[in-house]
PDB file of N, CA and C in Angstrom:
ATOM      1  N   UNK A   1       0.852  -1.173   0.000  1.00  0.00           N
ATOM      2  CA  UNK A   1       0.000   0.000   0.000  1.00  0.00           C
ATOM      3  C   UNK A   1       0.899   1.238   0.000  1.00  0.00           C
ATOM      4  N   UNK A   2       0.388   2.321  -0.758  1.00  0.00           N
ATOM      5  CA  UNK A   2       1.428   3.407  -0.529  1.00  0.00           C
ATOM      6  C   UNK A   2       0.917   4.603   0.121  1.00  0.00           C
ATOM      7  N   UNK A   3       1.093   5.826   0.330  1.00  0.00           N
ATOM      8  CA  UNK A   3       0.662   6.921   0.687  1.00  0.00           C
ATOM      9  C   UNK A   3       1.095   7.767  -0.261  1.00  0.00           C
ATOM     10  N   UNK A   4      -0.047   8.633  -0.064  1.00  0.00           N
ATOM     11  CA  UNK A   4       0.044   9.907  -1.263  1.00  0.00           C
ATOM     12  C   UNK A   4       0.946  10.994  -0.548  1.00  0.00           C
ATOM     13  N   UNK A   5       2.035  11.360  -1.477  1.00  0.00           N
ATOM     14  CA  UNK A   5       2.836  12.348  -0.660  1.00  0.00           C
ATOM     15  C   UNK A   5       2.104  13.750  -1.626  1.00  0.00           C
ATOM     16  N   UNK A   6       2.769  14.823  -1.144  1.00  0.00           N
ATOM     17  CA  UNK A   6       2.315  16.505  -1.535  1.00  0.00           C
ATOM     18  C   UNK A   6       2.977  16.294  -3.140  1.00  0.00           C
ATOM     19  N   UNK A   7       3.731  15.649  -3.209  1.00  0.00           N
ATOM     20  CA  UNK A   7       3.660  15.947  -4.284  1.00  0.00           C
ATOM     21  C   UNK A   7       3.037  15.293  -5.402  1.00  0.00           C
ATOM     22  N   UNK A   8       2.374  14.216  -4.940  1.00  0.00           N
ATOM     23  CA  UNK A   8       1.632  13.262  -5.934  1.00  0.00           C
ATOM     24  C   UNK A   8       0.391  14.414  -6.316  1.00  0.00           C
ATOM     25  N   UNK A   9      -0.436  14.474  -5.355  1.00  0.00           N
ATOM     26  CA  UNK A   9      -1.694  15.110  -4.888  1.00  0.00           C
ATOM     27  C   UNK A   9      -1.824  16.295  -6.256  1.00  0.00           C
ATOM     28  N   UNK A  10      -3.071  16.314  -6.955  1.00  0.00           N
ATOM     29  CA  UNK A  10      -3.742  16.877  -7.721  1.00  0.00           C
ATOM     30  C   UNK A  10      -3.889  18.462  -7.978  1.00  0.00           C
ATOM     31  N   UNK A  11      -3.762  19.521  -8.499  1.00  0.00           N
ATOM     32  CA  UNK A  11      -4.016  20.756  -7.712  1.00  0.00           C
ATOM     33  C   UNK A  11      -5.405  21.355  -8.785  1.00  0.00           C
ATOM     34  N   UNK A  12      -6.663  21.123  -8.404  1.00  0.00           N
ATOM     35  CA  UNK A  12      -7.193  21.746  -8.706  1.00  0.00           C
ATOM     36  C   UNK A  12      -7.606  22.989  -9.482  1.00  0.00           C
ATOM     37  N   UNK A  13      -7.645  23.264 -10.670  1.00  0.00           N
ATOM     38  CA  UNK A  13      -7.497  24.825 -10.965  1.00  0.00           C
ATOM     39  C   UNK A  13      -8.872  25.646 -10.705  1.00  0.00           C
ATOM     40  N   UNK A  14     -10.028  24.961 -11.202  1.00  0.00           N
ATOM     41  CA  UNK A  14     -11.430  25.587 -10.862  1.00  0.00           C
ATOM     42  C   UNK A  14     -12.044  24.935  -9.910  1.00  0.00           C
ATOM     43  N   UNK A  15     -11.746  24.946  -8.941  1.00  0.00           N
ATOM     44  CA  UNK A  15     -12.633  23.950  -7.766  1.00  0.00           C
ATOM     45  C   UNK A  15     -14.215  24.235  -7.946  1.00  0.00           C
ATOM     46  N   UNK A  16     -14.625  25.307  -8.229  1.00  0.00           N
ATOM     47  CA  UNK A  16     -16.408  25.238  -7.908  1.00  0.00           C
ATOM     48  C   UNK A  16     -16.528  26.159  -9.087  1.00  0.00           C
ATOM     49  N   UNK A  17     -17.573  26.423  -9.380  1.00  0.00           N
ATOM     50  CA  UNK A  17     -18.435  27.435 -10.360  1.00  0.00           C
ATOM     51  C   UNK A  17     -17.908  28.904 -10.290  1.00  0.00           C
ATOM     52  N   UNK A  18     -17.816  29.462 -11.269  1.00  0.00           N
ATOM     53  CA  UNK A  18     -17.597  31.013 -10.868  1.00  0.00           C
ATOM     54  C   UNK A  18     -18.469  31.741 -10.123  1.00  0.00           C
ATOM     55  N   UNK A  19     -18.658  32.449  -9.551  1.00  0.00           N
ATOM     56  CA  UNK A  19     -19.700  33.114  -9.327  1.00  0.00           C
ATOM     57  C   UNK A  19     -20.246  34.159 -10.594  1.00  0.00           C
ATOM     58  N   UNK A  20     -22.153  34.006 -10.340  1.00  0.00           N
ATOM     59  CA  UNK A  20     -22.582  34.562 -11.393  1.00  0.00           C
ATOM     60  C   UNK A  20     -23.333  36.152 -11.509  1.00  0.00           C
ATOM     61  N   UNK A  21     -23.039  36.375  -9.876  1.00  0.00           N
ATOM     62  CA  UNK A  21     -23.133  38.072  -9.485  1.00  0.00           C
ATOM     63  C   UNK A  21     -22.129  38.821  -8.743  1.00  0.00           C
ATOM     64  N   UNK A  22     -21.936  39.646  -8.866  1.00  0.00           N
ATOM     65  CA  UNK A  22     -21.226  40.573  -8.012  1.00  0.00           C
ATOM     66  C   UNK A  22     -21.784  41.235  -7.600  1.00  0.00           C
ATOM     67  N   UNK A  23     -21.558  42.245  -6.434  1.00  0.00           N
ATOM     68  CA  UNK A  23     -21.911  43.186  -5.858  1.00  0.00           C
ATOM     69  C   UNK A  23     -21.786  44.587  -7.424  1.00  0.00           C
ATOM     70  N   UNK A  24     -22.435  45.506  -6.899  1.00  0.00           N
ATOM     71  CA  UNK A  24     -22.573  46.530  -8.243  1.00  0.00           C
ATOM     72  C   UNK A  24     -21.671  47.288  -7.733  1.00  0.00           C
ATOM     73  N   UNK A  25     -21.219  48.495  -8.156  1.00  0.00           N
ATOM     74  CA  UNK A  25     -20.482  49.476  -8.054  1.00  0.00           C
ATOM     75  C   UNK A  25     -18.869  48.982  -7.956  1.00  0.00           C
ATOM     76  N   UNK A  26     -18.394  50.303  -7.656  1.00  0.00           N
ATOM     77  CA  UNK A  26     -16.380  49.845  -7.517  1.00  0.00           C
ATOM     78  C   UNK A  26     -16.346  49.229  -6.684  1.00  0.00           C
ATOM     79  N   UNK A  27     -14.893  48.449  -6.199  1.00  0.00           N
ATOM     80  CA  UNK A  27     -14.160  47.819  -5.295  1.00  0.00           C
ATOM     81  C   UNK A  27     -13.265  47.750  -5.398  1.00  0.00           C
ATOM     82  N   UNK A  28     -12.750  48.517  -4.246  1.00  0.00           N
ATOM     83  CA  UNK A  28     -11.198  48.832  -3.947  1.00  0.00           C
ATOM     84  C   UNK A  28     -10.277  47.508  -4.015  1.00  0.00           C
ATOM     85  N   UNK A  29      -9.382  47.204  -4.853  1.00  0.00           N
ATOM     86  CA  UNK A  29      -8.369  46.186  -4.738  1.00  0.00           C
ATOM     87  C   UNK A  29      -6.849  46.166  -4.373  1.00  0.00           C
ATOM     88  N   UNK A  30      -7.016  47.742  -4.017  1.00  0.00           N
ATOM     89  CA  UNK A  30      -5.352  48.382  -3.576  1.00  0.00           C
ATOM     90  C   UNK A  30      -5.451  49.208  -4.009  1.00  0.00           C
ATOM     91  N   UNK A  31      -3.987  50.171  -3.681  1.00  0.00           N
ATOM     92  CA  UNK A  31      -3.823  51.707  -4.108  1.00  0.00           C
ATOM     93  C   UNK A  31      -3.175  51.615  -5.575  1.00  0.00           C
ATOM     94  N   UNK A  32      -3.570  51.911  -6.245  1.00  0.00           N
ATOM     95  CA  UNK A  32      -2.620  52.546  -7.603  1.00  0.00           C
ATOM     96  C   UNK A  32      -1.326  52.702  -7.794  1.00  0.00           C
ATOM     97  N   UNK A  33      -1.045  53.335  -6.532  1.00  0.00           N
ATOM     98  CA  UNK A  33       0.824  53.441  -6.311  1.00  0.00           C
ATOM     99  C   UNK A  33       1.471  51.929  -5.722  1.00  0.00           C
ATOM    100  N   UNK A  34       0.621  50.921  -5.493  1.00  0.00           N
ATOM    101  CA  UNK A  34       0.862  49.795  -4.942  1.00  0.00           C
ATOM    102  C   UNK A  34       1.537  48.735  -6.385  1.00  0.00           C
ATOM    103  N   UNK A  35       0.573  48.935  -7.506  1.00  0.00           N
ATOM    104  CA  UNK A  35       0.699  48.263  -8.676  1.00  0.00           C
ATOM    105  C   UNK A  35       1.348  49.107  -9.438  1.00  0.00           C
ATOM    106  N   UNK A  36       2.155  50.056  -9.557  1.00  0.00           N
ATOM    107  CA  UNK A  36       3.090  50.708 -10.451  1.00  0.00           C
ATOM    108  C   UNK A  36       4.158  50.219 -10.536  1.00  0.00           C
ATOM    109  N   UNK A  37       4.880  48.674 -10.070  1.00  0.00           N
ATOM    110  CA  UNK A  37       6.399  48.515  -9.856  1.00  0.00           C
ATOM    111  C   UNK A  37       6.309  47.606 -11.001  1.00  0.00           C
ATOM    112  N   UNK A  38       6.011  47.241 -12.265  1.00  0.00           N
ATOM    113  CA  UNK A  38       6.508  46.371 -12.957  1.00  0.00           C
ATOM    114  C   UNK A  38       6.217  45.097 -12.800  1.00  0.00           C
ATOM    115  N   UNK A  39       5.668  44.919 -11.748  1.00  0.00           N
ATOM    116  CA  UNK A  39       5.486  43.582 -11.388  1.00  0.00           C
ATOM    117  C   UNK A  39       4.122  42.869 -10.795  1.00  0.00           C
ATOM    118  N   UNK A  40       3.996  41.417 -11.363  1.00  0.00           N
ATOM    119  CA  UNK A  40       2.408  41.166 -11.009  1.00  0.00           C
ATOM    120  C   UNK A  40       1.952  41.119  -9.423  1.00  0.00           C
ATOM    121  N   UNK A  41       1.017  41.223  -9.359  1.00  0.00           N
ATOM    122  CA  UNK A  41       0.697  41.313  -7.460  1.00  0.00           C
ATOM    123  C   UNK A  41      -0.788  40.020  -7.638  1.00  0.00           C
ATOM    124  N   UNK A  42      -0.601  39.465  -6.547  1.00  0.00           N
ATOM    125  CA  UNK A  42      -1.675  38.578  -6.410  1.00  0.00           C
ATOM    126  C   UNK A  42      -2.191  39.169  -5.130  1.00  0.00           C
ATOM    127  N   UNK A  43      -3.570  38.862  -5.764  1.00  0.00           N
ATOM    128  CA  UNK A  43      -4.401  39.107  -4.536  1.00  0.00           C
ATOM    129  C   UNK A  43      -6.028  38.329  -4.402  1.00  0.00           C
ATOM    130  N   UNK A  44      -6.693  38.344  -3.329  1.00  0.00           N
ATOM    131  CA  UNK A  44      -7.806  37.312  -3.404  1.00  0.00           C
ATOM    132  C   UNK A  44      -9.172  38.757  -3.237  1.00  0.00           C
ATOM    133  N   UNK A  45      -9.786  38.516  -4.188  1.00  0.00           N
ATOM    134  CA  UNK A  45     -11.583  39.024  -3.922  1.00  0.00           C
ATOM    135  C   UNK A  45     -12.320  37.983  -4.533  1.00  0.00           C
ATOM    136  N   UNK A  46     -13.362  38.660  -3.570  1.00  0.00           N
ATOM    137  CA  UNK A  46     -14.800  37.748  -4.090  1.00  0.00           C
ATOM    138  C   UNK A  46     -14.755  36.279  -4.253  1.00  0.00           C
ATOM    139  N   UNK A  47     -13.381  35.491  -3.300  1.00  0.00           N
ATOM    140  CA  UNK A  47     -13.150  34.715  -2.947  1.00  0.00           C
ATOM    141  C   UNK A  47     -12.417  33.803  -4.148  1.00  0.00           C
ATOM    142  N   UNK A  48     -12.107  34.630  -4.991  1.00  0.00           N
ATOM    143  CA  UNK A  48     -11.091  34.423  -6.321  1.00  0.00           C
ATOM    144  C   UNK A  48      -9.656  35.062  -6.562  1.00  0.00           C
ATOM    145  N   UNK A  49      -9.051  34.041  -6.663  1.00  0.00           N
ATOM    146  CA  UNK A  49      -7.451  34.435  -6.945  1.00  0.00           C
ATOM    147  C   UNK A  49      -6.964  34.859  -8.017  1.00  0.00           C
ATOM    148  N   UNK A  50      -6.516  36.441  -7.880  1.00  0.00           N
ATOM    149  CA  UNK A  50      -6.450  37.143  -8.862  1.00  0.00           C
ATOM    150  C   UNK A  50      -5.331  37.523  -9.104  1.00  0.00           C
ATOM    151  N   UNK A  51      -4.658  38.245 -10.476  1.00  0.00           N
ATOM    152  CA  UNK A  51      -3.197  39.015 -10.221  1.00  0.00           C
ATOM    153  C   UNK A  51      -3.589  40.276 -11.069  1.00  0.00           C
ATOM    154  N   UNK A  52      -2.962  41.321 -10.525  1.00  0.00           N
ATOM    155  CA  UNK A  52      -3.009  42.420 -10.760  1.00  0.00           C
ATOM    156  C   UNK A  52      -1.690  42.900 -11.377  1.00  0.00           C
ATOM    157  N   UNK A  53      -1.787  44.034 -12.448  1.00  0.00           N
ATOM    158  CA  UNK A  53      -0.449  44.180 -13.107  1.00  0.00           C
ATOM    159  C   UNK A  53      -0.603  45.606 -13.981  1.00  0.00           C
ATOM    160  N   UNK A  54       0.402  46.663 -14.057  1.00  0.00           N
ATOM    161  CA  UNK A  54       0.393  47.527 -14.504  1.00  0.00           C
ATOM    162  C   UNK A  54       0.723  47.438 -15.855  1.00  0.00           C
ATOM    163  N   UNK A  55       0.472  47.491 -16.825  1.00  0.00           N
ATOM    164  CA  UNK A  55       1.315  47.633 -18.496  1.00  0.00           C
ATOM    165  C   UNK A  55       1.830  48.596 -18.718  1.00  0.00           C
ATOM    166  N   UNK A  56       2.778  48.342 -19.756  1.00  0.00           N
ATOM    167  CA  UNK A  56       3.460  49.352 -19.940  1.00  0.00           C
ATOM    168  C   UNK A  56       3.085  50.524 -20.710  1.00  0.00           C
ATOM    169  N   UNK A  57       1.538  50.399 -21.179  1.00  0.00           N
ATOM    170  CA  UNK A  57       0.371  51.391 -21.758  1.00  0.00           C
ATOM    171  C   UNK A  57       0.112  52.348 -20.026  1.00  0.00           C
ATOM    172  N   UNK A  58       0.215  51.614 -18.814  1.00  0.00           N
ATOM    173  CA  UNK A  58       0.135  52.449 -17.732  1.00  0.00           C
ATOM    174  C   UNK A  58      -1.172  52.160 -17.452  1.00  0.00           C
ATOM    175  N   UNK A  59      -1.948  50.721 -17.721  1.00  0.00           N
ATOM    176  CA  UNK A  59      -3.016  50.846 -17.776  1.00  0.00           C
ATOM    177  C   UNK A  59      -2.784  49.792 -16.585  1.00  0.00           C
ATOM    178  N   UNK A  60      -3.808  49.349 -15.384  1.00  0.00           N
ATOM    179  CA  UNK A  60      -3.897  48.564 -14.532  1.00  0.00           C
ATOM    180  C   UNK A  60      -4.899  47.086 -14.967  1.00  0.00           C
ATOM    181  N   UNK A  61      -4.209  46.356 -15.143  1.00  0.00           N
ATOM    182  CA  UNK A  61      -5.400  45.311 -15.115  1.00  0.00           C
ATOM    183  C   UNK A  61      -5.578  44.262 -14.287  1.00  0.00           C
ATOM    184  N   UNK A  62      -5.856  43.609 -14.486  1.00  0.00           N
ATOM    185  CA  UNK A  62      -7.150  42.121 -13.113  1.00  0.00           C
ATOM    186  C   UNK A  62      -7.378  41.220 -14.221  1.00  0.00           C
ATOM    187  N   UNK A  63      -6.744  39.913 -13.720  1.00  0.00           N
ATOM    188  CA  UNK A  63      -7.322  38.785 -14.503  1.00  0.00           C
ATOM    189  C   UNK A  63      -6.963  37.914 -13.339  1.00  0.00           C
ATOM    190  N   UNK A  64      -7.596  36.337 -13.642  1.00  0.00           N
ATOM    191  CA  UNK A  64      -7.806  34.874 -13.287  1.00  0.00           C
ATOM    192  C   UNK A  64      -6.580  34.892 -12.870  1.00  0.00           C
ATOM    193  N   UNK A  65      -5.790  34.483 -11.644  1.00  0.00           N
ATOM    194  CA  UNK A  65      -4.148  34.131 -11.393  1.00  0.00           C
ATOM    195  C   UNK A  65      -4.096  33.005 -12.099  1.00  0.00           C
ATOM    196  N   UNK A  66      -4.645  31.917 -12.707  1.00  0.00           N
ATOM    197  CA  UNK A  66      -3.872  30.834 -13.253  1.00  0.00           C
ATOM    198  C   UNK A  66      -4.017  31.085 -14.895  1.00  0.00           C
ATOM    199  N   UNK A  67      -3.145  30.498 -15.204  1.00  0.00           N
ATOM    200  CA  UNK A  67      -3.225  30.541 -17.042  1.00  0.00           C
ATOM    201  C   UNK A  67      -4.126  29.264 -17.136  1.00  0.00           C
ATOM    202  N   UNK A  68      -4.793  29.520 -18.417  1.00  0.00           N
ATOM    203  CA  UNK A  68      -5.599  28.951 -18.700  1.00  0.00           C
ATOM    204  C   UNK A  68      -4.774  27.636 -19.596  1.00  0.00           C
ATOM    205  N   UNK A  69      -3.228  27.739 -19.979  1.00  0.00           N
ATOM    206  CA  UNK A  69      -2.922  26.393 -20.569  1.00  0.00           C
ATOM    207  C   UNK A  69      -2.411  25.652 -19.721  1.00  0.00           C
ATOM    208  N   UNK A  70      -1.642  25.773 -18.411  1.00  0.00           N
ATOM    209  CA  UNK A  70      -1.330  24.442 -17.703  1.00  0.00           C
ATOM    210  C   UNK A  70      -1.826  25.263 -15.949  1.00  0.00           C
ATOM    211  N   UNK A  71      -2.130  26.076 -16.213  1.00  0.00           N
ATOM    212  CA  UNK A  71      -2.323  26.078 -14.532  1.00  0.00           C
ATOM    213  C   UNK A  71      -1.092  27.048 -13.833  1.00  0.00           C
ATOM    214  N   UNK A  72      -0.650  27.856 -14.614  1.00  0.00           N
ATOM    215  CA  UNK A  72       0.570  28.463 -14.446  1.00  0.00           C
ATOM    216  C   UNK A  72      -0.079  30.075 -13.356  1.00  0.00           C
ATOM    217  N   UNK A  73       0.458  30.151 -12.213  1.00  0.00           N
ATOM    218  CA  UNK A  73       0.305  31.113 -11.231  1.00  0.00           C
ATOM    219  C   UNK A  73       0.705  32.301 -12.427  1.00  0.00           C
ATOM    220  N   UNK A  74       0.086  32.890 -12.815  1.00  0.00           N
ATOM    221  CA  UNK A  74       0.976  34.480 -13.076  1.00  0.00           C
ATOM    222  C   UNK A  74       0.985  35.268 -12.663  1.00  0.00           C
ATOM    223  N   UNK A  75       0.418  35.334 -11.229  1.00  0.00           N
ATOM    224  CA  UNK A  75       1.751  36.432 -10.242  1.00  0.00           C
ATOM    225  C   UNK A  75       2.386  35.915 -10.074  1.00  0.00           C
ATOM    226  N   UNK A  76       3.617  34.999 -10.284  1.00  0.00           N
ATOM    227  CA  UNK A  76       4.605  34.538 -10.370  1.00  0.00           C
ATOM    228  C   UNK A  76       5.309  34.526 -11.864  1.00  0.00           C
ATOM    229  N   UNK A  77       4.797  35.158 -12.547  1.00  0.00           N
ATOM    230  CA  UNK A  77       5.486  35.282 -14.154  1.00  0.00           C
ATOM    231  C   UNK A  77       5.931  36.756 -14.031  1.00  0.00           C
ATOM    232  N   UNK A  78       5.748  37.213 -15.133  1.00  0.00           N
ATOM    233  CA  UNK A  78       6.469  38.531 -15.421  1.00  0.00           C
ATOM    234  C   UNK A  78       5.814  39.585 -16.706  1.00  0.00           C
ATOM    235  N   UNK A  79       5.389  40.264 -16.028  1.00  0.00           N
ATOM    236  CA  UNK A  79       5.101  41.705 -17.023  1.00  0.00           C
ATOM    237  C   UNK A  79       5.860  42.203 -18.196  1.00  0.00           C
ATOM    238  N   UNK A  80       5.903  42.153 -19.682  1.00  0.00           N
ATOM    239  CA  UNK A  80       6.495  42.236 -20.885  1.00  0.00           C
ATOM    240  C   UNK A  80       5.283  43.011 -21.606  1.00  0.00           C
ATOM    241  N   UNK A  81       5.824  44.372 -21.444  1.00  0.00           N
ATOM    242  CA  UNK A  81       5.139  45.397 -22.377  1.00  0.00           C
ATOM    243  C   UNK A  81       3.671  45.437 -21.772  1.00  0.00           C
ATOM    244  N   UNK A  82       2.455  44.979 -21.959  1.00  0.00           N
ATOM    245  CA  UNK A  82       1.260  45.466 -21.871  1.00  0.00           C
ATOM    246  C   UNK A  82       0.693  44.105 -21.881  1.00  0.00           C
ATOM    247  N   UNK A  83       1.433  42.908 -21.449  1.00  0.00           N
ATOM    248  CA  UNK A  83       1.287  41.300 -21.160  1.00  0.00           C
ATOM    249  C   UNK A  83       1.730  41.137 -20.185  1.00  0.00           C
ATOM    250  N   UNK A  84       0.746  40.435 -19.494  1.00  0.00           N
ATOM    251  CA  UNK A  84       1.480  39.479 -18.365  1.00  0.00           C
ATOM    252  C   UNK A  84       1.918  38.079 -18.686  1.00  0.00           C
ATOM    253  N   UNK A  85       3.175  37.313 -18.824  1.00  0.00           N
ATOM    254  CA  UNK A  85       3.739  36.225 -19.617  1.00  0.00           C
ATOM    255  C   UNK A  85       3.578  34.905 -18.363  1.00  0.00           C
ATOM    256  N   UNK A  86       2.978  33.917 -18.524  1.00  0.00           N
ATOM    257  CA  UNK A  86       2.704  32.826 -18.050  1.00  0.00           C
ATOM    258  C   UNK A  86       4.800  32.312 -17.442  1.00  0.00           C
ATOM    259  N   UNK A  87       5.095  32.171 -15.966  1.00  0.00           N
ATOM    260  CA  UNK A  87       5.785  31.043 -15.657  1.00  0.00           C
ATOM    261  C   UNK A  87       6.307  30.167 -16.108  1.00  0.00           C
ATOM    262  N   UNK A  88       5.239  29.058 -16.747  1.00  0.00           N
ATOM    263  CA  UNK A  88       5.623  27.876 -17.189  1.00  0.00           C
ATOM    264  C   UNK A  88       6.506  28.308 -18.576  1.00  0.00           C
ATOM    265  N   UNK A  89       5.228  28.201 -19.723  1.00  0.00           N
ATOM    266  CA  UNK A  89       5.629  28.328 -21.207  1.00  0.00           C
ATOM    267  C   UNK A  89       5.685  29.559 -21.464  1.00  0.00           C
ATOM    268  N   UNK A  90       5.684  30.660 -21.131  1.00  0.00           N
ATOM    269  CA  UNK A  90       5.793  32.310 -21.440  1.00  0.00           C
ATOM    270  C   UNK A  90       4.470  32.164 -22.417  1.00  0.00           C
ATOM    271  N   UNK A  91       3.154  31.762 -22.176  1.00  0.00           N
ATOM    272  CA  UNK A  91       1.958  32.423 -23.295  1.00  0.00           C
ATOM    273  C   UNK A  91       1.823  33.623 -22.470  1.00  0.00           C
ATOM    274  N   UNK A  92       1.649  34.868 -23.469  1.00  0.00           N
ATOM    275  CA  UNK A  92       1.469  36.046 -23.144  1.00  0.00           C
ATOM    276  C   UNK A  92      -0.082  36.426 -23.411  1.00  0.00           C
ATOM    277  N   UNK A  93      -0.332  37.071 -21.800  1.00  0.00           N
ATOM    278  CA  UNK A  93      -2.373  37.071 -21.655  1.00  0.00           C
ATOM    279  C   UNK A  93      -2.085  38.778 -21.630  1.00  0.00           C
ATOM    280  N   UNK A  94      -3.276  39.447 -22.349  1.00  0.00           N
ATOM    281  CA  UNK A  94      -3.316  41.067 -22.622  1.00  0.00           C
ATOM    282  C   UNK A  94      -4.024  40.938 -20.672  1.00  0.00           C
ATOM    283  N   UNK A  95      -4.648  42.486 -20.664  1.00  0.00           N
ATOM    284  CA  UNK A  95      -5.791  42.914 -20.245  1.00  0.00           C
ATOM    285  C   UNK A  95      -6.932  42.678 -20.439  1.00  0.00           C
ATOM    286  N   UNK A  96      -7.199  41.884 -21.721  1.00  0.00           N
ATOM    287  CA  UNK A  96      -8.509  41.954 -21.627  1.00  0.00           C
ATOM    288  C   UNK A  96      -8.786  40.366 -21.322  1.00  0.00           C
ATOM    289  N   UNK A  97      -7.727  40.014 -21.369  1.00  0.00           N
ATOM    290  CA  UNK A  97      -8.177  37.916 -20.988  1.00  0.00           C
ATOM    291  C   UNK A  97      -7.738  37.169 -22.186  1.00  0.00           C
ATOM    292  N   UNK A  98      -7.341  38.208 -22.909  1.00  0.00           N
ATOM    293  CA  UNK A  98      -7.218  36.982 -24.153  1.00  0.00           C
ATOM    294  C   UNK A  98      -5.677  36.954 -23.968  1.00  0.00           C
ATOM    295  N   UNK A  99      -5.451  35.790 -24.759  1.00  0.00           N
ATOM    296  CA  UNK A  99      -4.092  34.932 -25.307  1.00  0.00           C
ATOM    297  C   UNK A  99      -3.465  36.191 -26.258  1.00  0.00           C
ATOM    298  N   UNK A 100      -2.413  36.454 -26.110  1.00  0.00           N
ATOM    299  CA  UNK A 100      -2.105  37.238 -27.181  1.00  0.00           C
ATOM    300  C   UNK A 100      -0.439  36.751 -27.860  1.00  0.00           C
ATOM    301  N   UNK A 101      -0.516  36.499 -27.201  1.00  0.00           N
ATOM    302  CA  UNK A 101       1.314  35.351 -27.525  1.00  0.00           C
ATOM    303  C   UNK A 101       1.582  33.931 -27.070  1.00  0.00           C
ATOM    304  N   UNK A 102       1.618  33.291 -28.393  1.00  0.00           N
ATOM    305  CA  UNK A 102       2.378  31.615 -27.859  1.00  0.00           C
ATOM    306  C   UNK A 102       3.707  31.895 -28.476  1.00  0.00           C
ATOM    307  N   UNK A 103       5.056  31.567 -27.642  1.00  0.00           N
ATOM    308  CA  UNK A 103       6.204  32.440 -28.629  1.00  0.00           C
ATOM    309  C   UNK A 103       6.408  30.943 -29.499  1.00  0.00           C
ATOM    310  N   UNK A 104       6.286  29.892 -28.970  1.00  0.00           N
ATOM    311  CA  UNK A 104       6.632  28.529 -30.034  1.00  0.00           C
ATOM    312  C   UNK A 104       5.389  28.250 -31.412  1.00  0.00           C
ATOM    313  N   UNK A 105       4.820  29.546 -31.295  1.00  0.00           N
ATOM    314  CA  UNK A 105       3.503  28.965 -32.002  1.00  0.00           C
ATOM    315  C   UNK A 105       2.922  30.038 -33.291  1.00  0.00           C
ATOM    316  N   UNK A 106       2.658  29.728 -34.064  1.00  0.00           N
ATOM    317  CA  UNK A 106       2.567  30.640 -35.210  1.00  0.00           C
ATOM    318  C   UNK A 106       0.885  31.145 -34.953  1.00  0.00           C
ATOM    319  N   UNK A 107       0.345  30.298 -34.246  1.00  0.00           N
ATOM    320  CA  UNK A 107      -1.403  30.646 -34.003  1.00  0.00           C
ATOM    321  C   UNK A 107      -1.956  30.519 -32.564  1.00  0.00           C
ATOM    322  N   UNK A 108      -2.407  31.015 -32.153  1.00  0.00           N
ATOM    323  CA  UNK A 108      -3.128  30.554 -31.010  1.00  0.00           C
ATOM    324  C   UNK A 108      -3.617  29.584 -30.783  1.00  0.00           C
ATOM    325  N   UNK A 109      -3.612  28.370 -29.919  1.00  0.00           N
ATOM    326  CA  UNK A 109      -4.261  27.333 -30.191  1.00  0.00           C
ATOM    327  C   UNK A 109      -5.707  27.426 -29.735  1.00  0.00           C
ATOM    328  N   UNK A 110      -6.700  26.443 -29.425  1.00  0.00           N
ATOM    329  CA  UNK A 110      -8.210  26.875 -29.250  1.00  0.00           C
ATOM    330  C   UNK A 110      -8.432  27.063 -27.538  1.00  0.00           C
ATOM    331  N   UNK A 111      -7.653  26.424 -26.885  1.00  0.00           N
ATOM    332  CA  UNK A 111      -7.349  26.510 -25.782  1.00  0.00           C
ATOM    333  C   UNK A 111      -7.114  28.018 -24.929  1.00  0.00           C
ATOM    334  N   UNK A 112      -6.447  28.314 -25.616  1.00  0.00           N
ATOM    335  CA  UNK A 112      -6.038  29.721 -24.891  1.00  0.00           C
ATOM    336  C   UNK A 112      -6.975  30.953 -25.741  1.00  0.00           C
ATOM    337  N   UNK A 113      -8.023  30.313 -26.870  1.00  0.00           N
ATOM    338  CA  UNK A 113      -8.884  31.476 -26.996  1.00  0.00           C
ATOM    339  C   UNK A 113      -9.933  31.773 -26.139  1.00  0.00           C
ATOM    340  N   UNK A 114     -10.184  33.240 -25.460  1.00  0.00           N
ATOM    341  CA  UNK A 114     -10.786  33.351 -24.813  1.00  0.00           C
ATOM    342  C   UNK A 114     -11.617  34.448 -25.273  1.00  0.00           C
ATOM    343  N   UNK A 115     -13.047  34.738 -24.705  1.00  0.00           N
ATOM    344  CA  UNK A 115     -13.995  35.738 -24.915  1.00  0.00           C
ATOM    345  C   UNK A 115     -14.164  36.889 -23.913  1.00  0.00           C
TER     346      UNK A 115
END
């Protein structure tokens, strides 16, 4: 018989349903001067793990912390121009959620298209 060590063990990327309301109006997710360093910031709302990241347009954005092709944390990747670049394989995700760079890949695959 064996035992499951930490590293066998599974990691979940979507454990439950998204949620399908939010509260209306703004919500504060930090100061502005907090996300100006170049670098992604993770943080949790609405009980979702998020990363936050300035571009180099100066624009602030909020997306899903995991990449959508292997599960890759990207607050743990790195900010390149007006992309935040996935850890694992460097796919580069805009602001708006979509895929905007596979660097081994001449197309996006269907996987990383998003709406």
């Amino acid at each position: 018989m064996t035992s499951q060590t930490e590293a066998d063990e599974v990691r979940l990327i979507e454990a439950q349903a998204a949620p399908t309301r939010f509260a209306r109006g703004w919500h504060c997710l930090g100061l502005t001067k907090d996300f100006g360093d170049g670098k992604p910031h993770a943080i949790t709302a609405f009980g979702q793990k998020l990363v936050v990241f300035r571009g180099g347009d100066g624009n602030i954005n909020v997306l899903d912390e995991y990449c959508r092709h292997m599960g890759g944390d990207l607050s743990q990747g790195e900010v390149k121009g007006e992309e935040i670049a996935c850890p694992f394989h460097d796919w580069r995700w805009g602001g708006d959620g979509r895929c905007k760079k596979v660097p081994y890949s001449k197309r996006t695959p269907k996987l990383a298209r998003t709406q």
